[in-house]
Every structure is written in C-alpha cells, then in structure tokens.
PDB file of N, CA and C in Angstrom:
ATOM      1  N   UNK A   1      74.107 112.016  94.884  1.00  0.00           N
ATOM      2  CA  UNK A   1      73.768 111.274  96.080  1.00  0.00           C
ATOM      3  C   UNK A   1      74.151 112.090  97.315  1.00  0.00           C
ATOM      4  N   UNK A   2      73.916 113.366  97.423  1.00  0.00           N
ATOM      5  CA  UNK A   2      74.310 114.601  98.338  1.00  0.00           C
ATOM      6  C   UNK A   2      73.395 113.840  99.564  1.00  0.00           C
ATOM      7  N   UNK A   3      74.035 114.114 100.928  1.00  0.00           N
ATOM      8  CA  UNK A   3      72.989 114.018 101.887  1.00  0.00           C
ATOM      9  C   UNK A   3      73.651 114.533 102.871  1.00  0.00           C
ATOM     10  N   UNK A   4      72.824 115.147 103.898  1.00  0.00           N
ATOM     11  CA  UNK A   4      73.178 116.193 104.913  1.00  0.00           C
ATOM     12  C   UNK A   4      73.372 115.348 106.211  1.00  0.00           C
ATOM     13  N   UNK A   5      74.514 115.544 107.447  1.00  0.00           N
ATOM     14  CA  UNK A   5      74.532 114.875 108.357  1.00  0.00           C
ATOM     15  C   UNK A   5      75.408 116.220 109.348  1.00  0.00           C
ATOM     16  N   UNK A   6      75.424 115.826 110.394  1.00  0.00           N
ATOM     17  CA  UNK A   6      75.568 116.593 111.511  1.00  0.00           C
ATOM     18  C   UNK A   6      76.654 115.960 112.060  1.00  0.00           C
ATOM     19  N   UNK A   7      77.854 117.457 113.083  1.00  0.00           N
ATOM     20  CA  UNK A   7      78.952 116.826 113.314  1.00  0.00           C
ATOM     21  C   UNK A   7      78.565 116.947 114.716  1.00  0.00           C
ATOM     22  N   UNK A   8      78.521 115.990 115.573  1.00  0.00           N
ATOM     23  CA  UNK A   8      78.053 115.530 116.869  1.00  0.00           C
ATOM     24  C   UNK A   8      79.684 116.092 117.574  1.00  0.00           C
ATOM     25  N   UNK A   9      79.739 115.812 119.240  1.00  0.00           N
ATOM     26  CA  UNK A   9      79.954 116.663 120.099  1.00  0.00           C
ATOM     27  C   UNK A   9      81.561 115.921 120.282  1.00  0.00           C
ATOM     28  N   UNK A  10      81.466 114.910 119.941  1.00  0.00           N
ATOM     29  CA  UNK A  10      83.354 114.263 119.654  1.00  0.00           C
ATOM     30  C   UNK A  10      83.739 114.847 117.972  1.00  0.00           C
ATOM     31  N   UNK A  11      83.096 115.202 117.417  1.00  0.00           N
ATOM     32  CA  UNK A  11      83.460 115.850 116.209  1.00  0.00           C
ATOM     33  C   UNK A  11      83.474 114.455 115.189  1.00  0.00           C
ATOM     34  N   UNK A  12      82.460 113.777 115.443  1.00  0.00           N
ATOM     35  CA  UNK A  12      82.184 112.685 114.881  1.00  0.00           C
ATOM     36  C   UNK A  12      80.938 113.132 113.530  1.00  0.00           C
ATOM     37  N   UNK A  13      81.006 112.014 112.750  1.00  0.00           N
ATOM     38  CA  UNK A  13      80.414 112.481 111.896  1.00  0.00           C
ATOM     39  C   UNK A  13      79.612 111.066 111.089  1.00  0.00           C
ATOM     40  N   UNK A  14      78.375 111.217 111.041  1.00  0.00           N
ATOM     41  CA  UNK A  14      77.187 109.582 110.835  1.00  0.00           C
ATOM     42  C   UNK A  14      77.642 109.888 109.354  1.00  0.00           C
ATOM     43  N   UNK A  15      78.000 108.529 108.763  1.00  0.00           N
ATOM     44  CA  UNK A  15      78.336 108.568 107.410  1.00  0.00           C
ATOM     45  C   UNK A  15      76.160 108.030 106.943  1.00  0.00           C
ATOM     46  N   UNK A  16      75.478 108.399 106.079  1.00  0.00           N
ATOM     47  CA  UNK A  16      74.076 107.895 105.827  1.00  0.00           C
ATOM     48  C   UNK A  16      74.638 106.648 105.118  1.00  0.00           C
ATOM     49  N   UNK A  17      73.255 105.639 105.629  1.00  0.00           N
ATOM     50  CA  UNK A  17      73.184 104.327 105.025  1.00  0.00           C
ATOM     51  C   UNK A  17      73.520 104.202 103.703  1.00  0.00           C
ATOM     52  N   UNK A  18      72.742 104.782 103.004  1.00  0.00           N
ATOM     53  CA  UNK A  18      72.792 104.843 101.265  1.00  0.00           C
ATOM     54  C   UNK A  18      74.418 105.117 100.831  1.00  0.00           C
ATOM     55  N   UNK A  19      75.129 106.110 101.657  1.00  0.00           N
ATOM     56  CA  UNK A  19      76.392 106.326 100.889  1.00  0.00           C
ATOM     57  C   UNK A  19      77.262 104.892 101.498  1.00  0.00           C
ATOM     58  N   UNK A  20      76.934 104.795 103.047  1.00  0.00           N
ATOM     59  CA  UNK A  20      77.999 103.094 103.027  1.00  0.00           C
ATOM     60  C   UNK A  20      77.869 102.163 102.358  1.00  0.00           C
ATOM     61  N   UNK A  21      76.657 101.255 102.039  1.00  0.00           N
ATOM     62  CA  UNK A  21      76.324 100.716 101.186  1.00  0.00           C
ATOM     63  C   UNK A  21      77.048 100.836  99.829  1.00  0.00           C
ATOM     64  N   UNK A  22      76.807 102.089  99.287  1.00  0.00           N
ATOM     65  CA  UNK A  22      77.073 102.268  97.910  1.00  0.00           C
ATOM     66  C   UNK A  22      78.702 101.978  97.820  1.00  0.00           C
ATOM     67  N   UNK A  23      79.358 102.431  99.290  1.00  0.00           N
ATOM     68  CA  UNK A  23      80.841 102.509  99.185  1.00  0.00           C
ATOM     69  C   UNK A  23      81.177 101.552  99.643  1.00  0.00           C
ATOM     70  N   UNK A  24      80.410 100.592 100.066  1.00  0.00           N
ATOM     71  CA  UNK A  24      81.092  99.354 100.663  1.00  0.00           C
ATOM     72  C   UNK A  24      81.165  99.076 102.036  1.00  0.00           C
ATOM     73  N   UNK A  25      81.258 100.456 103.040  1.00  0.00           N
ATOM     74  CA  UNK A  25      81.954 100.368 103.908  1.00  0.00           C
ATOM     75  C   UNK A  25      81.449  99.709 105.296  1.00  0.00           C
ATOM     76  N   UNK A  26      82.351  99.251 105.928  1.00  0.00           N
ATOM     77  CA  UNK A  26      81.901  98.699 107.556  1.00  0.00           C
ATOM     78  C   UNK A  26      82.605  99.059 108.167  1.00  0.00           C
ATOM     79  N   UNK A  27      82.178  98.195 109.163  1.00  0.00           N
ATOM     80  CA  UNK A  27      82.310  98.812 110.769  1.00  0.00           C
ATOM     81  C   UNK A  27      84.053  98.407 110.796  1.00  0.00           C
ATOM     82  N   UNK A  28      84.713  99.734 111.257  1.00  0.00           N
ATOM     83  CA  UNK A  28      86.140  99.096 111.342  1.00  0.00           C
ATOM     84  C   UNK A  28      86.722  99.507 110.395  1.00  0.00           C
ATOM     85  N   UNK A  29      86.802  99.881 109.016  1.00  0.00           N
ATOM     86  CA  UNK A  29      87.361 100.211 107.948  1.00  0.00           C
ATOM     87  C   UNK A  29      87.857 101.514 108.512  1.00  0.00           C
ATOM     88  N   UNK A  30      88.881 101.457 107.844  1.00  0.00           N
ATOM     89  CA  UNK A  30      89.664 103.391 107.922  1.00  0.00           C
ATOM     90  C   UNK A  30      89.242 103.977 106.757  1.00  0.00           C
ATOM     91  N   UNK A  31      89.587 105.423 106.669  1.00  0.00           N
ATOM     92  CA  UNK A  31      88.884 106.208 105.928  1.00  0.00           C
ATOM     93  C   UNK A  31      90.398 107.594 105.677  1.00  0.00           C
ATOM     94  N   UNK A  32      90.598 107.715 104.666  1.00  0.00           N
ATOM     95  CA  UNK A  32      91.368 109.324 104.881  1.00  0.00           C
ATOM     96  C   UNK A  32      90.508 110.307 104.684  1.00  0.00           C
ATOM     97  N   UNK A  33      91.216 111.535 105.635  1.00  0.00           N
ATOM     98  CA  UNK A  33      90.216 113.019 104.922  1.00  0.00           C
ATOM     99  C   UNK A  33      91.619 113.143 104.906  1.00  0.00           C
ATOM    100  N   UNK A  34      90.934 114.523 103.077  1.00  0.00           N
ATOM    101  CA  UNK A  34      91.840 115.668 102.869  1.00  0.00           C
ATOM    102  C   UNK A  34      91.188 116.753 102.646  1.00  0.00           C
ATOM    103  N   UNK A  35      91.446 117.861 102.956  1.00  0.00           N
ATOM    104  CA  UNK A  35      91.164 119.287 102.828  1.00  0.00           C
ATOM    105  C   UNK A  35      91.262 119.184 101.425  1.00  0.00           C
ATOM    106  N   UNK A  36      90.162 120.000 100.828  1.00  0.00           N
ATOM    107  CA  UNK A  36      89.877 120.180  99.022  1.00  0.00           C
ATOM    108  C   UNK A  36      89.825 121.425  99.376  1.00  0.00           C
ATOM    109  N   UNK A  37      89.698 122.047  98.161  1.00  0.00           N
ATOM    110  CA  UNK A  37      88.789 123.225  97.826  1.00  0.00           C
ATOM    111  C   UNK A  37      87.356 123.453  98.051  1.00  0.00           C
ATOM    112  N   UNK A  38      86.902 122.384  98.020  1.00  0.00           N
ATOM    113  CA  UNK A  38      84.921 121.825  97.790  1.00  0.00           C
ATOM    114  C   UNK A  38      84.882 121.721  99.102  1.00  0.00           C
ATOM    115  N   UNK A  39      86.275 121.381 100.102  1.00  0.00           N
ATOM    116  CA  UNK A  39      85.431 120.783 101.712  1.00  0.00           C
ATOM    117  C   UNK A  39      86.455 119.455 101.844  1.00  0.00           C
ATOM    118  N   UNK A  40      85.560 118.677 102.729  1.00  0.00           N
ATOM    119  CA  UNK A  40      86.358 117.403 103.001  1.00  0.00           C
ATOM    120  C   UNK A  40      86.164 116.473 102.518  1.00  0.00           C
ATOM    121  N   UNK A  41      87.288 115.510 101.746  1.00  0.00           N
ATOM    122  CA  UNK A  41      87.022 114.633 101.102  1.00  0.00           C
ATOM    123  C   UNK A  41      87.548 113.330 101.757  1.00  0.00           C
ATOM    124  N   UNK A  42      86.756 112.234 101.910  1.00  0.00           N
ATOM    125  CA  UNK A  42      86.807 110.944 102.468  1.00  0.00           C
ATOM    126  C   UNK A  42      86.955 109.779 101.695  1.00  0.00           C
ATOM    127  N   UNK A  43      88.266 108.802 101.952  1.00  0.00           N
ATOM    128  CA  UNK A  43      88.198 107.412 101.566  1.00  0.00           C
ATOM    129  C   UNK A  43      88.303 106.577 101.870  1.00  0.00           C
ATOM    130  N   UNK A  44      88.231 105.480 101.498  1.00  0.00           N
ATOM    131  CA  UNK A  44      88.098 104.498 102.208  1.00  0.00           C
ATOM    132  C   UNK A  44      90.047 104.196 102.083  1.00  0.00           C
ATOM    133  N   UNK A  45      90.433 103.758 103.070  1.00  0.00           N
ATOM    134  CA  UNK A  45      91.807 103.452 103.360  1.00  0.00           C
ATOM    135  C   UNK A  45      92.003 101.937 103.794  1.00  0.00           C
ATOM    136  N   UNK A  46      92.930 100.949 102.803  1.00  0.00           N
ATOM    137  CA  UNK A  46      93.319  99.938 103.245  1.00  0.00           C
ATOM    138  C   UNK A  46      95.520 100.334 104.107  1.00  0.00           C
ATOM    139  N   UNK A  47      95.380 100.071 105.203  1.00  0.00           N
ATOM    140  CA  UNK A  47      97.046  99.607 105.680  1.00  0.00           C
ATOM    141  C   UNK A  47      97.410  98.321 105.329  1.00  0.00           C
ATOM    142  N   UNK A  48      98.799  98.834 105.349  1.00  0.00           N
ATOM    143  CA  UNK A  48      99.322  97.643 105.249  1.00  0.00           C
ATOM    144  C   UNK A  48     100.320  97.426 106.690  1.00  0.00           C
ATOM    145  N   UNK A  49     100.841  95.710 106.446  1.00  0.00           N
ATOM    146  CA  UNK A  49     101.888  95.845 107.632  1.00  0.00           C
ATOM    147  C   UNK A  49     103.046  95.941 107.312  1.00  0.00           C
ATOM    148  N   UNK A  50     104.229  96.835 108.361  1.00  0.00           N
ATOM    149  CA  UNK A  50     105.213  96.977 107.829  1.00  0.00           C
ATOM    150  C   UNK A  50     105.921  96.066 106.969  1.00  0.00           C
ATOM    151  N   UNK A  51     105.688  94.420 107.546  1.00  0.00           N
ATOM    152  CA  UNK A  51     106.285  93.351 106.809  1.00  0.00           C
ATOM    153  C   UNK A  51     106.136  93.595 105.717  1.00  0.00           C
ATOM    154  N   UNK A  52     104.945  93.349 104.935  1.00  0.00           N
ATOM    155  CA  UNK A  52     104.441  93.303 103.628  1.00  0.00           C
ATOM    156  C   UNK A  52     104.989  94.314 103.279  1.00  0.00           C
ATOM    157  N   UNK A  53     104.958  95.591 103.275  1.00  0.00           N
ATOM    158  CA  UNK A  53     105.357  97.129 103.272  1.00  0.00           C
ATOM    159  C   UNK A  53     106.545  96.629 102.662  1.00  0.00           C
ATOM    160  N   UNK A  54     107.984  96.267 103.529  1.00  0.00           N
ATOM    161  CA  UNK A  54     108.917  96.113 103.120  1.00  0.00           C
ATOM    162  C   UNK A  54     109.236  95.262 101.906  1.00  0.00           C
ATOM    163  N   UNK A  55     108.683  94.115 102.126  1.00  0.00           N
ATOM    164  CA  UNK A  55     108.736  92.638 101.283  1.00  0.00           C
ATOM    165  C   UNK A  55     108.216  93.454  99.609  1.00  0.00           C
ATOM    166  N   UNK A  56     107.187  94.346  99.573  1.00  0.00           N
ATOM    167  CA  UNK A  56     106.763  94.396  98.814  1.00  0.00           C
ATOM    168  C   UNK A  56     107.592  95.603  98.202  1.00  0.00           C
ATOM    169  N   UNK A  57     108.511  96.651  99.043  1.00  0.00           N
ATOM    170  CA  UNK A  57     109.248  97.298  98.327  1.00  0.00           C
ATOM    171  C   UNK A  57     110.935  96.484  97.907  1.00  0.00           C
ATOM    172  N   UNK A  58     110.643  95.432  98.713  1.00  0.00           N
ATOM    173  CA  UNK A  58     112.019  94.285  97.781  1.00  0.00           C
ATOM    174  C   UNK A  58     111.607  93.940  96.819  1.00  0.00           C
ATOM    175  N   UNK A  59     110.277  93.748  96.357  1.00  0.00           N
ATOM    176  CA  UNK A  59     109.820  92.998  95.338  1.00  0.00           C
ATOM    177  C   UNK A  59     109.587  94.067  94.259  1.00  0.00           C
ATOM    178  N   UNK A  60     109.300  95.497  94.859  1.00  0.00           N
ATOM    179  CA  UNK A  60     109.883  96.113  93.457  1.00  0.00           C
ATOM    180  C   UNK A  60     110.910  96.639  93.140  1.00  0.00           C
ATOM    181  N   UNK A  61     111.967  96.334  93.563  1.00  0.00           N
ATOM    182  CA  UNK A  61     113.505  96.720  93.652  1.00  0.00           C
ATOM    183  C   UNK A  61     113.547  95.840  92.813  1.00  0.00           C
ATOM    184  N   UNK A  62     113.387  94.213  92.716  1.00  0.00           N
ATOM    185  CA  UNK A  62     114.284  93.493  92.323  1.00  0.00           C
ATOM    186  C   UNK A  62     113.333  93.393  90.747  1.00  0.00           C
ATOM    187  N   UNK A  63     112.182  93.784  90.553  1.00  0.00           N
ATOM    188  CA  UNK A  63     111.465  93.876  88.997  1.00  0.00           C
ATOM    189  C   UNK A  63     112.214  95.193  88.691  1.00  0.00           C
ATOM    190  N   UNK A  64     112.496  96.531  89.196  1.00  0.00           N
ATOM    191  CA  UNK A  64     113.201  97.240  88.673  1.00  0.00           C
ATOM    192  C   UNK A  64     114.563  97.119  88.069  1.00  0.00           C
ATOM    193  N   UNK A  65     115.175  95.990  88.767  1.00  0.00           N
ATOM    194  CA  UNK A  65     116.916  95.872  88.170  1.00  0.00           C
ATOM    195  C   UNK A  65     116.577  94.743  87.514  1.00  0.00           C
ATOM    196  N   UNK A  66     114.972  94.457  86.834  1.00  0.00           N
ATOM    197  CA  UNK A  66     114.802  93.114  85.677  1.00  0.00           C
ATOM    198  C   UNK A  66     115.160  91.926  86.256  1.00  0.00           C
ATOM    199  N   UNK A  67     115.269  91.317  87.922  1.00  0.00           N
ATOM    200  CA  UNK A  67     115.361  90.292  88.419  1.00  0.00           C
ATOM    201  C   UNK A  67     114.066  89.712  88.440  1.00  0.00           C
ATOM    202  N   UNK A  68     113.350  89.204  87.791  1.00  0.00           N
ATOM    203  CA  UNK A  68     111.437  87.901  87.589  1.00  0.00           C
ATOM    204  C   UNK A  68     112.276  87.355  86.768  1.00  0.00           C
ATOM    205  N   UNK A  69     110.838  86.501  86.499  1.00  0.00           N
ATOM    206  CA  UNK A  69     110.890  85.070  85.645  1.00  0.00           C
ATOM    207  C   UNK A  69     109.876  85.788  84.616  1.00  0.00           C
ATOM    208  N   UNK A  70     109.815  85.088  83.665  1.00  0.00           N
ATOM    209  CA  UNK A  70     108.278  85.013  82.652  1.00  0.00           C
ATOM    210  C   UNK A  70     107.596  84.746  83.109  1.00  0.00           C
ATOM    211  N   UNK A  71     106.207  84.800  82.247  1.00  0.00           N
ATOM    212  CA  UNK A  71     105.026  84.422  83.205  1.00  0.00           C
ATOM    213  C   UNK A  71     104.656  83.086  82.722  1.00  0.00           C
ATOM    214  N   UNK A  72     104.149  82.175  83.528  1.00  0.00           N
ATOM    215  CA  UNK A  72     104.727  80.264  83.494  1.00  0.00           C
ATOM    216  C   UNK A  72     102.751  80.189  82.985  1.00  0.00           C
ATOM    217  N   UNK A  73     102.700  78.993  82.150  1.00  0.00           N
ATOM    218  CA  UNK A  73     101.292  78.287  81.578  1.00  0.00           C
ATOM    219  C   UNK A  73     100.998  77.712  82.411  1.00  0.00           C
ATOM    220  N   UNK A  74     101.792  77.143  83.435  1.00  0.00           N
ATOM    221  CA  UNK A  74     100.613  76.270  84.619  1.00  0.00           C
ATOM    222  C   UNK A  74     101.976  76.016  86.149  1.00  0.00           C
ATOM    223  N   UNK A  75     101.196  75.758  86.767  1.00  0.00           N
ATOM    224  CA  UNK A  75     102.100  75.752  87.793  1.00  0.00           C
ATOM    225  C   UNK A  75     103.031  75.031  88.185  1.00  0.00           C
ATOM    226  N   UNK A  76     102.751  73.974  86.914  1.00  0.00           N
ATOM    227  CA  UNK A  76     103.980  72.595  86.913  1.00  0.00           C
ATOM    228  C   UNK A  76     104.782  73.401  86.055  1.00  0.00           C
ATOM    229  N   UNK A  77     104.419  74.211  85.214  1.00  0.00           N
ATOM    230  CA  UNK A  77     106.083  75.096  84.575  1.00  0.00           C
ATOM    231  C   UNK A  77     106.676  75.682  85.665  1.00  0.00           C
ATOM    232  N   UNK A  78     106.033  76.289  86.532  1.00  0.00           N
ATOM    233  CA  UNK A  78     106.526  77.164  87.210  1.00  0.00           C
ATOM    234  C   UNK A  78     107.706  75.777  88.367  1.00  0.00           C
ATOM    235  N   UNK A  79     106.992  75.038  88.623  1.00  0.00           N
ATOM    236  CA  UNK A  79     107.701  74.331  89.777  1.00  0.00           C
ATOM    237  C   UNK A  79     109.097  73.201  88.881  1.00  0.00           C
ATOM    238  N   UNK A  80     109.206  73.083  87.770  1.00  0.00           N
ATOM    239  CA  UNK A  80     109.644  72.633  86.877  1.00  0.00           C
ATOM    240  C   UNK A  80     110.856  74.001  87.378  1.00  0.00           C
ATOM    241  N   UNK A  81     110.488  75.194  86.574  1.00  0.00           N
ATOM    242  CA  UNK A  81     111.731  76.257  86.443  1.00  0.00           C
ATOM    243  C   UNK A  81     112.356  76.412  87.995  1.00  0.00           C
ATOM    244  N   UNK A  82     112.105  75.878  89.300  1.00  0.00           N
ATOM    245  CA  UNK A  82     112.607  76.456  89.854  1.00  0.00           C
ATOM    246  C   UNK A  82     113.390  74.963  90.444  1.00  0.00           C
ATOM    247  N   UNK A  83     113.149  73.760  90.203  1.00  0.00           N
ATOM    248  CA  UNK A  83     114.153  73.260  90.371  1.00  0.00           C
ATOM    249  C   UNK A  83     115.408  72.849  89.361  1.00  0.00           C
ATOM    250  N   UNK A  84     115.473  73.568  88.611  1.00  0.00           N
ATOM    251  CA  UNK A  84     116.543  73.396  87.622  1.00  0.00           C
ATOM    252  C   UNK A  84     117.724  74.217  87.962  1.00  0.00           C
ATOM    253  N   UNK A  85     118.027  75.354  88.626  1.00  0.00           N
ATOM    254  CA  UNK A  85     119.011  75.383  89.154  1.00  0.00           C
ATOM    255  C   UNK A  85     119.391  74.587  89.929  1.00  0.00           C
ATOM    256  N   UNK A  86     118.751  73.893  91.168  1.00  0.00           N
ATOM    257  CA  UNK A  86     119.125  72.601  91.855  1.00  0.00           C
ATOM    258  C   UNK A  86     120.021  71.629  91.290  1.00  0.00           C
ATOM    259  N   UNK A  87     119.105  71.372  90.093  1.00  0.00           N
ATOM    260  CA  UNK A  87     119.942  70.113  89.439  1.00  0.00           C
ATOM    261  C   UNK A  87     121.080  70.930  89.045  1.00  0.00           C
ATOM    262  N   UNK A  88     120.714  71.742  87.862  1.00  0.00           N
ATOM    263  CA  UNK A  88     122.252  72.304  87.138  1.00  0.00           C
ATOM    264  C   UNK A  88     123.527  72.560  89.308  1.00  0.00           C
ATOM    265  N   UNK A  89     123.139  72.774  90.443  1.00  0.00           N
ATOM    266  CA  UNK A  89     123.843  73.286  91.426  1.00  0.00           C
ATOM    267  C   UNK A  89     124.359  71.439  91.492  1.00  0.00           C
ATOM    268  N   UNK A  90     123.601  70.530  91.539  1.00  0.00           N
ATOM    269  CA  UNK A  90     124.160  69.282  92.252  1.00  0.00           C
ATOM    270  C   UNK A  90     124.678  68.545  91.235  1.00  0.00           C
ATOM    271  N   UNK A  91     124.651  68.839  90.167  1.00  0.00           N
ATOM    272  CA  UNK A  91     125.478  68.191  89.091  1.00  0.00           C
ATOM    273  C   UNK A  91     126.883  68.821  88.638  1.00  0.00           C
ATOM    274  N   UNK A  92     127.383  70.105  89.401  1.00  0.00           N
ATOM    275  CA  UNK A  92     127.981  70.404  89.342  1.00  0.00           C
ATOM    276  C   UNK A  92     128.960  70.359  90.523  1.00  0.00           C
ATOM    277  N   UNK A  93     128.560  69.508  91.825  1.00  0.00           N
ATOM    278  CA  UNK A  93     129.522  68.798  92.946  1.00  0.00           C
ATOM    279  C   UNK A  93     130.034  67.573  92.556  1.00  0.00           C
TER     280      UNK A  93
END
C-alpha cells in the first residue's frame, strides 16, 4: 500500500486517504516518528495523563508484591468480598 506524498514548506507531510482509513486515523490523533534504517517510521500514539500514569504504576507495584484479589463470577461476589473486612473490622469493636 506504498504511496508517494510531498513534504510541504512547514515540513509537513499529507498522510493519503487510503493509508488513514486503513489506520484509523483522525484529525487530532498523535503519531510517533522514529528514524529506521528503511526511513521514517510513523504511529499512531495514544498519551496518557500523568494521573492515570501514576495510579497505574501503583497498580502495578501492588500486583507485583501479589497484593489483588481473584477474579470474582459476578459483581455481587465482588461487592460481597469487599465488605467482609468491614464486618470482620466492626465485630471486632
């Protein structure tokens, strides 16, 4: 799906219809280049925000030192397992 495009005078560069399409992409999406061997290679780039960023490197800290749960059959297990420390905490005042 090779197609030829021209680097205009901001050093901009028309991605062709056929390859956005195929890749998904719109207006607004980020993209990385890296220097290859072949030339320049382009992707499509999702950010994140620092929040999440962080939250999500707590969240693999704490699966690394084996701090989760199992994985629950419905969401009344799940809401079931998490008030049972409660009780076991207020039955023990």
């Amino acid at each position: 799906m090779a197609s030829v495009t021209k680097v205009g005078h901001k050093y901009q560069v028309v991605i062709p219809k056929s390859i956005r399409d195929a890749a998904g992409l719109q207006v607004g999406d980020y993209m990385e280049a890296d220097l290859t061997t072949e030339g320049i290679l382009l992707r499509p780039k999702t950010l994140v925000d620092r929040d999440l960023k962080d939250a999500l490197k707590e969240a693999l800290a704490d699966v690394a030192k084996g701090r989760m749960s199992k994985p629950f059959k419905s969401a009344h297990a799940l809401v079931r397992s998490l008030k049972r420390p409660v009780r076991h905490a207020r039955s023990m005042d």
